[in-house]
PDB file of N, CA and C in Angstrom:
ATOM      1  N   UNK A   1     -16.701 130.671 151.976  1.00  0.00           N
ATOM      2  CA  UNK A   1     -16.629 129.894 150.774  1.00  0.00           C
ATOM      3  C   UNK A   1     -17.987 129.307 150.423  1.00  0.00           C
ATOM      4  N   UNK A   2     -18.548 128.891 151.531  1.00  0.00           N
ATOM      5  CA  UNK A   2     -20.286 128.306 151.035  1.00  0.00           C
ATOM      6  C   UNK A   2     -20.744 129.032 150.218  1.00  0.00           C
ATOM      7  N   UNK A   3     -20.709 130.674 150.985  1.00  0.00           N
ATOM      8  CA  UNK A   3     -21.882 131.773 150.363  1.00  0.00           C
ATOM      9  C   UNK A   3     -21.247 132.421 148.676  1.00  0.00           C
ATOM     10  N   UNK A   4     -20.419 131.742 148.340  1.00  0.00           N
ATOM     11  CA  UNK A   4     -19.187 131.875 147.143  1.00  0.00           C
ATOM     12  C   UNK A   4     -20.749 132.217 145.932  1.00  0.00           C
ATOM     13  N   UNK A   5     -21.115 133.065 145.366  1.00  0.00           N
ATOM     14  CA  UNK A   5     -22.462 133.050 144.460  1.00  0.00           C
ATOM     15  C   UNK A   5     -21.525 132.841 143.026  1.00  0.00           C
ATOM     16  N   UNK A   6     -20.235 133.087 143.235  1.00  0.00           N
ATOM     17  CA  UNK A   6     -19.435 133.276 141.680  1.00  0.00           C
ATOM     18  C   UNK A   6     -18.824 132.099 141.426  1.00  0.00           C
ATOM     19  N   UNK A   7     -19.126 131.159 142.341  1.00  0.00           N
ATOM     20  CA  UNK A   7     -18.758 129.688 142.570  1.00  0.00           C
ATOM     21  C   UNK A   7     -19.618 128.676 142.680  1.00  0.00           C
ATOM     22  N   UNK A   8     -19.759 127.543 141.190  1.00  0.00           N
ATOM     23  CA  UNK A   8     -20.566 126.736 141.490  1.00  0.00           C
ATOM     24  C   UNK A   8     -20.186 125.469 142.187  1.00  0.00           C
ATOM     25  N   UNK A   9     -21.593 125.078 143.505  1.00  0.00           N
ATOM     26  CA  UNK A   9     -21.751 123.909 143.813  1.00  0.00           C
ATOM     27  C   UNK A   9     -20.462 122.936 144.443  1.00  0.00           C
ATOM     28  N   UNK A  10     -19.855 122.703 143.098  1.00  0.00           N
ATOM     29  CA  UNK A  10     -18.838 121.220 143.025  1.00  0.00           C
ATOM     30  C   UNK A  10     -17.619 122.311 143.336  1.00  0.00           C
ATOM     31  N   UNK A  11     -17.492 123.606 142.579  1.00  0.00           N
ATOM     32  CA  UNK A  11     -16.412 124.113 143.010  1.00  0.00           C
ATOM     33  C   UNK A  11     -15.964 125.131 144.656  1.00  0.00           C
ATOM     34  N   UNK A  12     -17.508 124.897 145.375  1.00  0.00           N
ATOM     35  CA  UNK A  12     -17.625 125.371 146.302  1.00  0.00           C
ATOM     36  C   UNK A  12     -16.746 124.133 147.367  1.00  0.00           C
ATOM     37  N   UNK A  13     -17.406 122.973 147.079  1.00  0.00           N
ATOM     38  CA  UNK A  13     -17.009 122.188 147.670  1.00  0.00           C
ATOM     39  C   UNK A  13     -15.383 121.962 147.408  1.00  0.00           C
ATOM     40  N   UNK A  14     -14.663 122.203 146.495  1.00  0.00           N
ATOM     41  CA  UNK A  14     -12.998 121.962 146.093  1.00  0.00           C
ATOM     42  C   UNK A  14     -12.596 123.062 147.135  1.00  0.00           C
ATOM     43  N   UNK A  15     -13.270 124.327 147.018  1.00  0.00           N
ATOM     44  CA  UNK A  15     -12.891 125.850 147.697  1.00  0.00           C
ATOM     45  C   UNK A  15     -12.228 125.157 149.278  1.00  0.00           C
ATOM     46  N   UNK A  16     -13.171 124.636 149.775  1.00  0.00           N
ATOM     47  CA  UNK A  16     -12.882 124.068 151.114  1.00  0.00           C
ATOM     48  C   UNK A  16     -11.352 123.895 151.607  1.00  0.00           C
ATOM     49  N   UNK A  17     -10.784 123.431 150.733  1.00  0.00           N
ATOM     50  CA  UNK A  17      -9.328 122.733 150.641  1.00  0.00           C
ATOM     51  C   UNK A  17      -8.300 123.842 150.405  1.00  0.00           C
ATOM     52  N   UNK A  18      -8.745 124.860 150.416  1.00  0.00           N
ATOM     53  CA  UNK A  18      -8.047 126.014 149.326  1.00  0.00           C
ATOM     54  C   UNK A  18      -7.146 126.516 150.963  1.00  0.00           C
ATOM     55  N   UNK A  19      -6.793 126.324 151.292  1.00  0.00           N
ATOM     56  CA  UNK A  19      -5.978 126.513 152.943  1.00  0.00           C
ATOM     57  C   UNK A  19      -4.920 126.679 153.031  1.00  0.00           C
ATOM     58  N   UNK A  20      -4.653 128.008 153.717  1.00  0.00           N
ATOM     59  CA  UNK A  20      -3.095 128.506 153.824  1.00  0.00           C
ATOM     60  C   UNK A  20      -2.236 127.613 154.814  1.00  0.00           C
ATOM     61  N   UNK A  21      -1.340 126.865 154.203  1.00  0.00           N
ATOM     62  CA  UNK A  21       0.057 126.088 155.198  1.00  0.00           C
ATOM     63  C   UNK A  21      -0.346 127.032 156.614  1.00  0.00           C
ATOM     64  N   UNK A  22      -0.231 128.186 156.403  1.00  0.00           N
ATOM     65  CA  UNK A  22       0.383 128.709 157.751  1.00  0.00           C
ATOM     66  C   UNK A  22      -0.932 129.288 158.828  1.00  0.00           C
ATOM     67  N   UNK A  23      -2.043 128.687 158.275  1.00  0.00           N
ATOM     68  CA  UNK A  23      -3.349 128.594 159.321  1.00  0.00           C
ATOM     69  C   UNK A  23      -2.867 127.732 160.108  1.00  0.00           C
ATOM     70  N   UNK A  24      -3.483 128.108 161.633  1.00  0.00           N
ATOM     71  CA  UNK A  24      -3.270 127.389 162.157  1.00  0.00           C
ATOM     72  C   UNK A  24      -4.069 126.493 162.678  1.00  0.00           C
ATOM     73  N   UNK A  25      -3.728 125.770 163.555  1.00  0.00           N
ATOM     74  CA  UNK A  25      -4.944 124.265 163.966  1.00  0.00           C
ATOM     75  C   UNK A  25      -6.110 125.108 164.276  1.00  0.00           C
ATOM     76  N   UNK A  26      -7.331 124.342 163.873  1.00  0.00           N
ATOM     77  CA  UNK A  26      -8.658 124.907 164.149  1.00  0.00           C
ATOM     78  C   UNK A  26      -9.159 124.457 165.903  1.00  0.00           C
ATOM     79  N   UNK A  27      -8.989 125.747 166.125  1.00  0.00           N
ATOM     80  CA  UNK A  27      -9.480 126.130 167.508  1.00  0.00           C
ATOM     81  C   UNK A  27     -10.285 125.032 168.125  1.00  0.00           C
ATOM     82  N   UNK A  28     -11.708 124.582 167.504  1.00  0.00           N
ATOM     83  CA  UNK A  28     -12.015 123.821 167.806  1.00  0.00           C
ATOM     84  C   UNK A  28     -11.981 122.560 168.235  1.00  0.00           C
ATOM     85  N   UNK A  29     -10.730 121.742 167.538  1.00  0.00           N
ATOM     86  CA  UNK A  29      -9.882 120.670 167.918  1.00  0.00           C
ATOM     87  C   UNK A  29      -9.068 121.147 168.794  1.00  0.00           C
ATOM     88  N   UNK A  30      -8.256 121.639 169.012  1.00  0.00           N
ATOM     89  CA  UNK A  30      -7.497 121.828 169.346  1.00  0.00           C
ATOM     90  C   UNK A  30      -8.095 121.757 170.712  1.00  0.00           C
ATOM     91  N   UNK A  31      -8.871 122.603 171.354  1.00  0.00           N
ATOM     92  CA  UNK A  31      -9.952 122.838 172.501  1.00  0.00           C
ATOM     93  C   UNK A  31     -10.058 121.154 173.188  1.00  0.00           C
ATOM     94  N   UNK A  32     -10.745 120.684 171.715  1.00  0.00           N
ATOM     95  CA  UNK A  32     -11.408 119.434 172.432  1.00  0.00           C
ATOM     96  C   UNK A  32     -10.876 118.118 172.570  1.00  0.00           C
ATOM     97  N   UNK A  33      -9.117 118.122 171.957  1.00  0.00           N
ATOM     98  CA  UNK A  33      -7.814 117.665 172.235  1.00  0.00           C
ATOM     99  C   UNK A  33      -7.313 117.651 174.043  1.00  0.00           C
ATOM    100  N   UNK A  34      -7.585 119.044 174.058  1.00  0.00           N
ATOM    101  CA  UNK A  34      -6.627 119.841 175.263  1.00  0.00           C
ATOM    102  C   UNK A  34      -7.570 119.394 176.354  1.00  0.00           C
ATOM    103  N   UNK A  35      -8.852 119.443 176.066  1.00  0.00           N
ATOM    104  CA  UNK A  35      -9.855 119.253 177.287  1.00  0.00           C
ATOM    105  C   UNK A  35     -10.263 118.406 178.384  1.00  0.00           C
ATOM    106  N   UNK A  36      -9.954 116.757 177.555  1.00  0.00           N
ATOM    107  CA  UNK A  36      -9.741 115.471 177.394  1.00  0.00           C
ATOM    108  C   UNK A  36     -11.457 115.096 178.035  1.00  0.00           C
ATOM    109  N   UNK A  37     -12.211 116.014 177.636  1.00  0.00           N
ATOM    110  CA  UNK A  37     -13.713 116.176 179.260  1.00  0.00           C
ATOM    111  C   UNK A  37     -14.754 115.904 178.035  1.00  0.00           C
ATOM    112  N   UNK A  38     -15.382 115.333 177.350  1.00  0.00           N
ATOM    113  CA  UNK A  38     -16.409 115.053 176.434  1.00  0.00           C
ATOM    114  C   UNK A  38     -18.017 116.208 176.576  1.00  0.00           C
ATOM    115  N   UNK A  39     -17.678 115.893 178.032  1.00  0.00           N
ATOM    116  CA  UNK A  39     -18.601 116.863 178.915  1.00  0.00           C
ATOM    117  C   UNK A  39     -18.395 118.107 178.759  1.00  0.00           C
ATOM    118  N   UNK A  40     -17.528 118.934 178.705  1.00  0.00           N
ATOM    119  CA  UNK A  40     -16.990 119.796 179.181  1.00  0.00           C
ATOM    120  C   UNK A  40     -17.769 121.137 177.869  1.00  0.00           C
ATOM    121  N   UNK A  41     -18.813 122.326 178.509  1.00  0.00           N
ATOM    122  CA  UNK A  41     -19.131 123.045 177.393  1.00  0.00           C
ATOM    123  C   UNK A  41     -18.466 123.374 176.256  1.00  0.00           C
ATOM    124  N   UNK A  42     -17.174 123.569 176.318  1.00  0.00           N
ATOM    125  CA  UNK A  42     -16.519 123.892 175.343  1.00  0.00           C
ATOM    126  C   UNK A  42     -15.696 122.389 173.855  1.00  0.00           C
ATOM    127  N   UNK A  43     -16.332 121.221 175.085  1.00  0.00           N
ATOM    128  CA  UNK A  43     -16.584 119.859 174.005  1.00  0.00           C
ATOM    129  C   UNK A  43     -17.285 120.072 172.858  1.00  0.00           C
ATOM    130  N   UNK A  44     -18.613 120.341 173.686  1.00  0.00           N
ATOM    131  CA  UNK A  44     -19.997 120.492 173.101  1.00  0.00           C
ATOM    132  C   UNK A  44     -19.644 121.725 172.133  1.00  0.00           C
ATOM    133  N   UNK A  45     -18.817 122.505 172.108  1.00  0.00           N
ATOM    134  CA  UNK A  45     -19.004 123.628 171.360  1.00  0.00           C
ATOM    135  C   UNK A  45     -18.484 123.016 170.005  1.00  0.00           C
ATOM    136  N   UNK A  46     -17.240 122.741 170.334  1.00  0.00           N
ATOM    137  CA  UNK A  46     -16.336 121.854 168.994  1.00  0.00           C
ATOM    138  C   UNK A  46     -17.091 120.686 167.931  1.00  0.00           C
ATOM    139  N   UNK A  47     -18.131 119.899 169.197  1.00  0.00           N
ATOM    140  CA  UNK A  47     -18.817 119.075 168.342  1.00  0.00           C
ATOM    141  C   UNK A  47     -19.972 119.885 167.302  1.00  0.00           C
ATOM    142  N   UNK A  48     -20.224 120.660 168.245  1.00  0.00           N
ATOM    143  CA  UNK A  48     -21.487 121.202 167.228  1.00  0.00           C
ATOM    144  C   UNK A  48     -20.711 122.205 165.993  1.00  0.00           C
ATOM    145  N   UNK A  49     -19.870 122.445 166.161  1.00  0.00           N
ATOM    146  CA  UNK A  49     -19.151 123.322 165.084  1.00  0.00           C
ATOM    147  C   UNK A  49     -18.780 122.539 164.029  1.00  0.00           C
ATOM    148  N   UNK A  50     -17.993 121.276 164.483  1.00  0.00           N
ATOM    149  CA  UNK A  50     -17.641 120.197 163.491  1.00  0.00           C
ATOM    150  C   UNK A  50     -19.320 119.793 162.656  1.00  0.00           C
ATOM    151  N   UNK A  51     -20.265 119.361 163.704  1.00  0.00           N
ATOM    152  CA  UNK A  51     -21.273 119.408 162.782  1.00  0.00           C
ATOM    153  C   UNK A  51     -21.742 120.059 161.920  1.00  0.00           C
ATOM    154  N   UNK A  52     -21.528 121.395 162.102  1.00  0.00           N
ATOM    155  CA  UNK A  52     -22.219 122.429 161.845  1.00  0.00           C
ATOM    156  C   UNK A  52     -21.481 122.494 159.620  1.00  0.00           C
ATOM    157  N   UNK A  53     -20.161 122.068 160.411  1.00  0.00           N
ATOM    158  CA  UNK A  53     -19.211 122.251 159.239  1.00  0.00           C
ATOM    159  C   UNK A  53     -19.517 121.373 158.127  1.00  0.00           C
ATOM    160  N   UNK A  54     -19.435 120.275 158.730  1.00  0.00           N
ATOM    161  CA  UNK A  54     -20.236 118.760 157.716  1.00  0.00           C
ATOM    162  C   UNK A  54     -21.248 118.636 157.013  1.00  0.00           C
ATOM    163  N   UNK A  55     -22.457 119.867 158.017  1.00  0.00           N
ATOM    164  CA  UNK A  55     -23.940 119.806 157.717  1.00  0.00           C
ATOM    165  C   UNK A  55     -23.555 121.033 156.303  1.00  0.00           C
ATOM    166  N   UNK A  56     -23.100 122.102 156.195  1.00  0.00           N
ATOM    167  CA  UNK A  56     -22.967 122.660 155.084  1.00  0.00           C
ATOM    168  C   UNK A  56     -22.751 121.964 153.989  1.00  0.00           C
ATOM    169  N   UNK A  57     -21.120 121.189 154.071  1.00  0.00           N
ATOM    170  CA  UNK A  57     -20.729 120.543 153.368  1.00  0.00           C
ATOM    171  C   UNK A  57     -21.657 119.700 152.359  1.00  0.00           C
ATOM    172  N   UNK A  58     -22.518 118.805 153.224  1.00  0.00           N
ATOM    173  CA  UNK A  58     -23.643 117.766 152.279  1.00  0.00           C
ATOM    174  C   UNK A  58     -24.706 119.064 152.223  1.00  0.00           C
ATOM    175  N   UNK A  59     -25.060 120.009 152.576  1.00  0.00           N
ATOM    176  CA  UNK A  59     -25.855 121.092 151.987  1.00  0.00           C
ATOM    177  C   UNK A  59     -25.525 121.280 150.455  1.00  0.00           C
ATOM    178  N   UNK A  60     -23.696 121.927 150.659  1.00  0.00           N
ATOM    179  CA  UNK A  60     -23.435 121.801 148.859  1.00  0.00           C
ATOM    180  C   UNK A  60     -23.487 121.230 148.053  1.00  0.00           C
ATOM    181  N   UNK A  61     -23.365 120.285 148.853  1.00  0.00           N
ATOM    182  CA  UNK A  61     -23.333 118.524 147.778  1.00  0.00           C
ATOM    183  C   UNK A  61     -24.449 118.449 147.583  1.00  0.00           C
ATOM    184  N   UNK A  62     -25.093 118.623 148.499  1.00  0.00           N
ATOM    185  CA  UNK A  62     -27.039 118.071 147.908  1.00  0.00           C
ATOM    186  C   UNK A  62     -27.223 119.327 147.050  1.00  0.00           C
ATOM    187  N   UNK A  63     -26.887 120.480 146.843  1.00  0.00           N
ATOM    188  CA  UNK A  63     -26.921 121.294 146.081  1.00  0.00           C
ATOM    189  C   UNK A  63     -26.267 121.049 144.582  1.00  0.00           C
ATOM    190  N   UNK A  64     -25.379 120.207 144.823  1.00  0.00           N
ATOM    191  CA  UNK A  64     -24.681 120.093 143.416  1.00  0.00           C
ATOM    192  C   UNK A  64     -25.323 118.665 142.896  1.00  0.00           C
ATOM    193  N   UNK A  65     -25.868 118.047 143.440  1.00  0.00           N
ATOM    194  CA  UNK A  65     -26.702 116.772 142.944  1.00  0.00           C
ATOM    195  C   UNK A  65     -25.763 115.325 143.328  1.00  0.00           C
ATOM    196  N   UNK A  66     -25.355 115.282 144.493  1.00  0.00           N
ATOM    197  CA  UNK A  66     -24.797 114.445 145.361  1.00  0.00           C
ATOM    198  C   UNK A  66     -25.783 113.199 145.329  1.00  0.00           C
ATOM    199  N   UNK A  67     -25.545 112.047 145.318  1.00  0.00           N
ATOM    200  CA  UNK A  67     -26.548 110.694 145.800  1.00  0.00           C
ATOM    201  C   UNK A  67     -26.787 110.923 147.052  1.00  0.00           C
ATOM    202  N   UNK A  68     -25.668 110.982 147.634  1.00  0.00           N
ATOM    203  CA  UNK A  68     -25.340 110.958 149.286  1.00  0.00           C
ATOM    204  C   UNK A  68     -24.556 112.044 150.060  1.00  0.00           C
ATOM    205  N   UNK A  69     -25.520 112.947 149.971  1.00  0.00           N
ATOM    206  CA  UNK A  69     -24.861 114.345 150.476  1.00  0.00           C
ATOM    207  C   UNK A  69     -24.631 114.083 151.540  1.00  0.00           C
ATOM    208  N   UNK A  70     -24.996 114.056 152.497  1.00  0.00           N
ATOM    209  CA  UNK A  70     -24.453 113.797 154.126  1.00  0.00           C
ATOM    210  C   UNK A  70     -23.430 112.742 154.190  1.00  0.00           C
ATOM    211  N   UNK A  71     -22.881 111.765 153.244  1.00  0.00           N
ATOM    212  CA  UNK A  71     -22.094 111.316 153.207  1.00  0.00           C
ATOM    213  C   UNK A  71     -20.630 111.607 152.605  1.00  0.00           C
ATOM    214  N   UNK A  72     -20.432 112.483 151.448  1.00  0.00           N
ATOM    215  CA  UNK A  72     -19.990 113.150 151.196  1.00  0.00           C
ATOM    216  C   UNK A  72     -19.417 114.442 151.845  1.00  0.00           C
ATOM    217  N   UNK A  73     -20.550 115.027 152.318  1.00  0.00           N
ATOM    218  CA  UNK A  73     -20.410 115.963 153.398  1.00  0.00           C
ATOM    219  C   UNK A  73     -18.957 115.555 154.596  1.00  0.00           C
ATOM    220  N   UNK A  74     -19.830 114.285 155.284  1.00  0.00           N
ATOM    221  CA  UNK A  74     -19.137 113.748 156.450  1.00  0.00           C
ATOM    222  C   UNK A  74     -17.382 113.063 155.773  1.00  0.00           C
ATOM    223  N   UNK A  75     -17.552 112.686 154.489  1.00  0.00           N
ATOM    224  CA  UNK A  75     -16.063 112.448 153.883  1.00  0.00           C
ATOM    225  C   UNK A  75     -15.175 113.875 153.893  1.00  0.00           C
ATOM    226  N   UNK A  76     -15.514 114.424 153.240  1.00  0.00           N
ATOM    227  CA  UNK A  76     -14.768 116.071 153.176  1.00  0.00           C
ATOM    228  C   UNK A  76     -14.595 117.029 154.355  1.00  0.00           C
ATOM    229  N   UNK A  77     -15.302 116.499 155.866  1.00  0.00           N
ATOM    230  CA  UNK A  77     -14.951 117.343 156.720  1.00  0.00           C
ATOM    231  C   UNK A  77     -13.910 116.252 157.564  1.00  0.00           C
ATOM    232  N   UNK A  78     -14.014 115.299 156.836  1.00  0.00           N
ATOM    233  CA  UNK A  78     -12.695 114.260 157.590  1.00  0.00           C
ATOM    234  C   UNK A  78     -11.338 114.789 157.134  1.00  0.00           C
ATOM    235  N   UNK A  79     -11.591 115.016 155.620  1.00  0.00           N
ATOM    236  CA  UNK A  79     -10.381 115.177 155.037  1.00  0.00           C
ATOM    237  C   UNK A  79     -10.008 116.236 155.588  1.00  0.00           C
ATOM    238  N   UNK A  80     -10.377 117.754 155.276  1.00  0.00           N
ATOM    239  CA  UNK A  80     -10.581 118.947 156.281  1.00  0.00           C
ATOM    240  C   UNK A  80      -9.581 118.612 157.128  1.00  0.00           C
ATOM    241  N   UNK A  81     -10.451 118.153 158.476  1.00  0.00           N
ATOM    242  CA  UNK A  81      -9.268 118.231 159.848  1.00  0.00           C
ATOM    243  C   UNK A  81      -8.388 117.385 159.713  1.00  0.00           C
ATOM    244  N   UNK A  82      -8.302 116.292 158.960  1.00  0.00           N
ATOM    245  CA  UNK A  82      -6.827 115.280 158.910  1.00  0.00           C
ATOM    246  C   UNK A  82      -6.390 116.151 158.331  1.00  0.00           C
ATOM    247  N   UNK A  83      -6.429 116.582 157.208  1.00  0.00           N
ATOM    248  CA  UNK A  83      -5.077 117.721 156.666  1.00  0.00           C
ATOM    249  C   UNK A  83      -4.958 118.555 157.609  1.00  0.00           C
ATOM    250  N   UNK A  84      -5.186 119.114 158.083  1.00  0.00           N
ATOM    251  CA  UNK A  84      -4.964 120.368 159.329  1.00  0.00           C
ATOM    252  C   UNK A  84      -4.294 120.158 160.187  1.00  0.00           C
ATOM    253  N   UNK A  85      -4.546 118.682 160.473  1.00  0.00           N
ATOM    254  CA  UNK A  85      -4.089 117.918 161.948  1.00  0.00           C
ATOM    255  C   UNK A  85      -2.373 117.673 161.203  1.00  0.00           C
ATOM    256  N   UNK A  86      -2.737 117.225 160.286  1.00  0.00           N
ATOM    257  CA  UNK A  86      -1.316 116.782 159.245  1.00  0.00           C
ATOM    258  C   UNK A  86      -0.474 117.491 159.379  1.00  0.00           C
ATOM    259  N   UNK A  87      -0.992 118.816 158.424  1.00  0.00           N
ATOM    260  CA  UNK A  87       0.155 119.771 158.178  1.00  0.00           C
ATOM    261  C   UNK A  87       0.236 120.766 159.479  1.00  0.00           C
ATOM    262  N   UNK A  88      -0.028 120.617 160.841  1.00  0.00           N
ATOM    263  CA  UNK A  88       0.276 120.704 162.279  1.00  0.00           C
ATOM    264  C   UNK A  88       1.599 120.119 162.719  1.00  0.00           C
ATOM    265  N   UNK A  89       1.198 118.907 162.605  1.00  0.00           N
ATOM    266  CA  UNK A  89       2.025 117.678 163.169  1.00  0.00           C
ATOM    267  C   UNK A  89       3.735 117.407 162.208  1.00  0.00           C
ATOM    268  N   UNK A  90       2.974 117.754 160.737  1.00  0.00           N
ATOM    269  CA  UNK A  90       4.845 117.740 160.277  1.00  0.00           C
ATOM    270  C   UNK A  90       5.093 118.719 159.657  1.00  0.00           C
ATOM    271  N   UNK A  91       4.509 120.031 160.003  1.00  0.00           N
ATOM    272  CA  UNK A  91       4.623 121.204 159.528  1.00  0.00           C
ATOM    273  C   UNK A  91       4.812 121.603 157.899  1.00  0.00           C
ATOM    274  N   UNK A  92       4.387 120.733 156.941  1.00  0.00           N
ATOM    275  CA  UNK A  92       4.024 120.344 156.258  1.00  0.00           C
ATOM    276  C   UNK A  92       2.930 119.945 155.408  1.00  0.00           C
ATOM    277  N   UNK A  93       2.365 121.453 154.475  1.00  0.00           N
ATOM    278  CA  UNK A  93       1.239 121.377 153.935  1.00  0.00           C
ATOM    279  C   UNK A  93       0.417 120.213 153.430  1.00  0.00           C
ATOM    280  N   UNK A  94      -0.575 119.657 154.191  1.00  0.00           N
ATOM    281  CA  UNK A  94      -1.463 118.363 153.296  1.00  0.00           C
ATOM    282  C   UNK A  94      -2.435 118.668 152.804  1.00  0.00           C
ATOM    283  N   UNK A  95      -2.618 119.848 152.547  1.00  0.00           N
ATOM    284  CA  UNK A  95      -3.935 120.658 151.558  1.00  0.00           C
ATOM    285  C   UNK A  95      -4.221 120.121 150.703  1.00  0.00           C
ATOM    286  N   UNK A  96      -2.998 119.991 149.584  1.00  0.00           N
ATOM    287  CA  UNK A  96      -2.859 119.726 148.356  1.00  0.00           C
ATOM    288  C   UNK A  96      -3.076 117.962 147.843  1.00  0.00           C
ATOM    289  N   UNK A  97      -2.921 117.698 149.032  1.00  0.00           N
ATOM    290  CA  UNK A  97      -3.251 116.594 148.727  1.00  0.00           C
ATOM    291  C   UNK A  97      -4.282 115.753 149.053  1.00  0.00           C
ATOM    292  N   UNK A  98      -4.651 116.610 150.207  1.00  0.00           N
ATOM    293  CA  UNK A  98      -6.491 116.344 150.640  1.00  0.00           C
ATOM    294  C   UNK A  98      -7.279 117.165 149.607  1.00  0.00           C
ATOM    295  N   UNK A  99      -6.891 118.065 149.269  1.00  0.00           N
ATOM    296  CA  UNK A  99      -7.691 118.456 148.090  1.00  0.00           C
ATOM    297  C   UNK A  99      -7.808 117.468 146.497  1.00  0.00           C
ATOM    298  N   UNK A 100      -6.220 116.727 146.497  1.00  0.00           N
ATOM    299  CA  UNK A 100      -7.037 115.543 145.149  1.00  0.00           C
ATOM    300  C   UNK A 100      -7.404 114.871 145.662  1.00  0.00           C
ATOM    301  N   UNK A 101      -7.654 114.211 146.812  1.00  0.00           N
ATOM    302  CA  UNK A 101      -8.724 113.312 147.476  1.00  0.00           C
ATOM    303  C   UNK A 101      -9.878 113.719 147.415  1.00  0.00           C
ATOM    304  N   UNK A 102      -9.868 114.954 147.572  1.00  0.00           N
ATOM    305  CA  UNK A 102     -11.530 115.627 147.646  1.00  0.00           C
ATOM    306  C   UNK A 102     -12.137 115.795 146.167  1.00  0.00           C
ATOM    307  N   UNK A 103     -10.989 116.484 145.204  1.00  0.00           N
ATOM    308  CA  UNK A 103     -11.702 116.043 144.147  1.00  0.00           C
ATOM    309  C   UNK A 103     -11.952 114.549 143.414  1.00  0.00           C
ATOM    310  N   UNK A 104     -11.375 113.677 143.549  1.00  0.00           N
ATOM    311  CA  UNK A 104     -11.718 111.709 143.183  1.00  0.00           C
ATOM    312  C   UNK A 104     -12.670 111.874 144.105  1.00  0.00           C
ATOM    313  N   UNK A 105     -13.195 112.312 145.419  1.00  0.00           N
ATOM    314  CA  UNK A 105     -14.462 112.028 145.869  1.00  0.00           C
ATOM    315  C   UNK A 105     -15.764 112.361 145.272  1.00  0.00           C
ATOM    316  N   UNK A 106     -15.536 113.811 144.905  1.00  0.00           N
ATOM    317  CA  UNK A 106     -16.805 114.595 144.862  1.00  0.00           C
ATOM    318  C   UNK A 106     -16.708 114.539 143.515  1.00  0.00           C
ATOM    319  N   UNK A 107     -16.162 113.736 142.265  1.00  0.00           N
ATOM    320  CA  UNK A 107     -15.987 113.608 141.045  1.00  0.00           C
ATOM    321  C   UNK A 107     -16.944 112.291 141.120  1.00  0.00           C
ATOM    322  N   UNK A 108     -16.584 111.426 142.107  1.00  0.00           N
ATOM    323  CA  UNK A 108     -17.227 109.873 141.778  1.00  0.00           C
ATOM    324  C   UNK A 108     -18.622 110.375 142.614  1.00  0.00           C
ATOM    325  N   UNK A 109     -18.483 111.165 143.293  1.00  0.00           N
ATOM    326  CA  UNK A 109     -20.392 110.890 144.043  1.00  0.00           C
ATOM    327  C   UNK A 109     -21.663 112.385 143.262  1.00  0.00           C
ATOM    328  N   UNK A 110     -20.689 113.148 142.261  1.00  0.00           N
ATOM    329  CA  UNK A 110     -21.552 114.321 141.662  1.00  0.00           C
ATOM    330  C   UNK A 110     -21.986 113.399 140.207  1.00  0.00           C
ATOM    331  N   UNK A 111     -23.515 113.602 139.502  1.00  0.00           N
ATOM    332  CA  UNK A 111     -23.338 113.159 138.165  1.00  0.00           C
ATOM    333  C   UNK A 111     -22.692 114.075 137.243  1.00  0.00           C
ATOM    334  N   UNK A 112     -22.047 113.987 136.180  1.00  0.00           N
ATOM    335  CA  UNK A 112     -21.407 114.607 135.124  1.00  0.00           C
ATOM    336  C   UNK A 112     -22.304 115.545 134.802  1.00  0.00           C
ATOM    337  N   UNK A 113     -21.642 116.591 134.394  1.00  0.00           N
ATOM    338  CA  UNK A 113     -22.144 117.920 133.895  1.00  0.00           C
ATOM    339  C   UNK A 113     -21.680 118.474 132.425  1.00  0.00           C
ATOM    340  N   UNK A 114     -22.511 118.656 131.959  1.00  0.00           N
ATOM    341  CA  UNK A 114     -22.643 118.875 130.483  1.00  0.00           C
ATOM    342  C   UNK A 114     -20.752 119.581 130.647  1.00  0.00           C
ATOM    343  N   UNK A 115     -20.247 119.121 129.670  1.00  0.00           N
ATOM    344  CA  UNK A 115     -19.068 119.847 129.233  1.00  0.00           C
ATOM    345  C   UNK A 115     -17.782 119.301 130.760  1.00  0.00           C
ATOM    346  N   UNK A 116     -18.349 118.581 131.273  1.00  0.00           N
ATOM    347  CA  UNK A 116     -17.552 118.165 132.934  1.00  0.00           C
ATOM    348  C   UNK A 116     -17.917 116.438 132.308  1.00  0.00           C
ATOM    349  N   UNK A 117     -16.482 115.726 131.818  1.00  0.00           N
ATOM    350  CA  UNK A 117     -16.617 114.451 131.925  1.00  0.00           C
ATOM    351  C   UNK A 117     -15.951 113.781 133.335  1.00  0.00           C
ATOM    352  N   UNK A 118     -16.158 112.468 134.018  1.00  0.00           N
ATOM    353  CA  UNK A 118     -16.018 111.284 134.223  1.00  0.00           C
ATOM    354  C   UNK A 118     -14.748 110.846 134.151  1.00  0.00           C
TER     355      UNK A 118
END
């Protein structure tokens, strides 16, 4: 979805949310849930992946003209795994609704775009 070229910016960042109910928990949590070891290489793997995920995220945003891309960033990869974790836990899609969270976010921290009001 980052490398999306037919997708601008702000809508790269909505793409994120675009998640099938029936994916399942991201490996990475799940790992570093099960592990309970902070230490443990495969911690370290999850953290740097989660970073890795966030650091794109405020990439797009600073791409789409974010104030606070890394903040933004770090909001939308929260939402991300709480919905995931969500619709895990009550088997019950929260996509849809981390996705209008994500857009009231990335609506209040992008400036307006010609023909895109506020």
């Amino acid at each position: 979805m980052f490398d999306r070229a037919d997708l601008t910016p702000r809508e790269r960042l909505l793409a994120a949310f675009d998640v099938s109910p029936t994916t399942p928990l991201c490996p990475y949590i799940a790992a570093a849930v099960e592990l309970h070891d902070p230490q443990h290489p495969a911690s370290q793997c999850a953290r740097d992946y989660k970073k890795a995920v966030a650091a794109r995220l405020a990439g797009t945003a600073r791409e789409a003209g974010a104030a606070d891309p890394e903040q933004l960033g770090e909001q939308l990869a929260l939402l991300i795994d709480g919905a995931a974790a969500r619709t895990r836990v009550l088997d019950a899609d929260a996509f849809p609704a981390a996705a209008a969270i994500a857009a009231a976010l990335i609506e209040g921290a992008l400036p307006a775009t010609v023909g895109h009001h506020r």
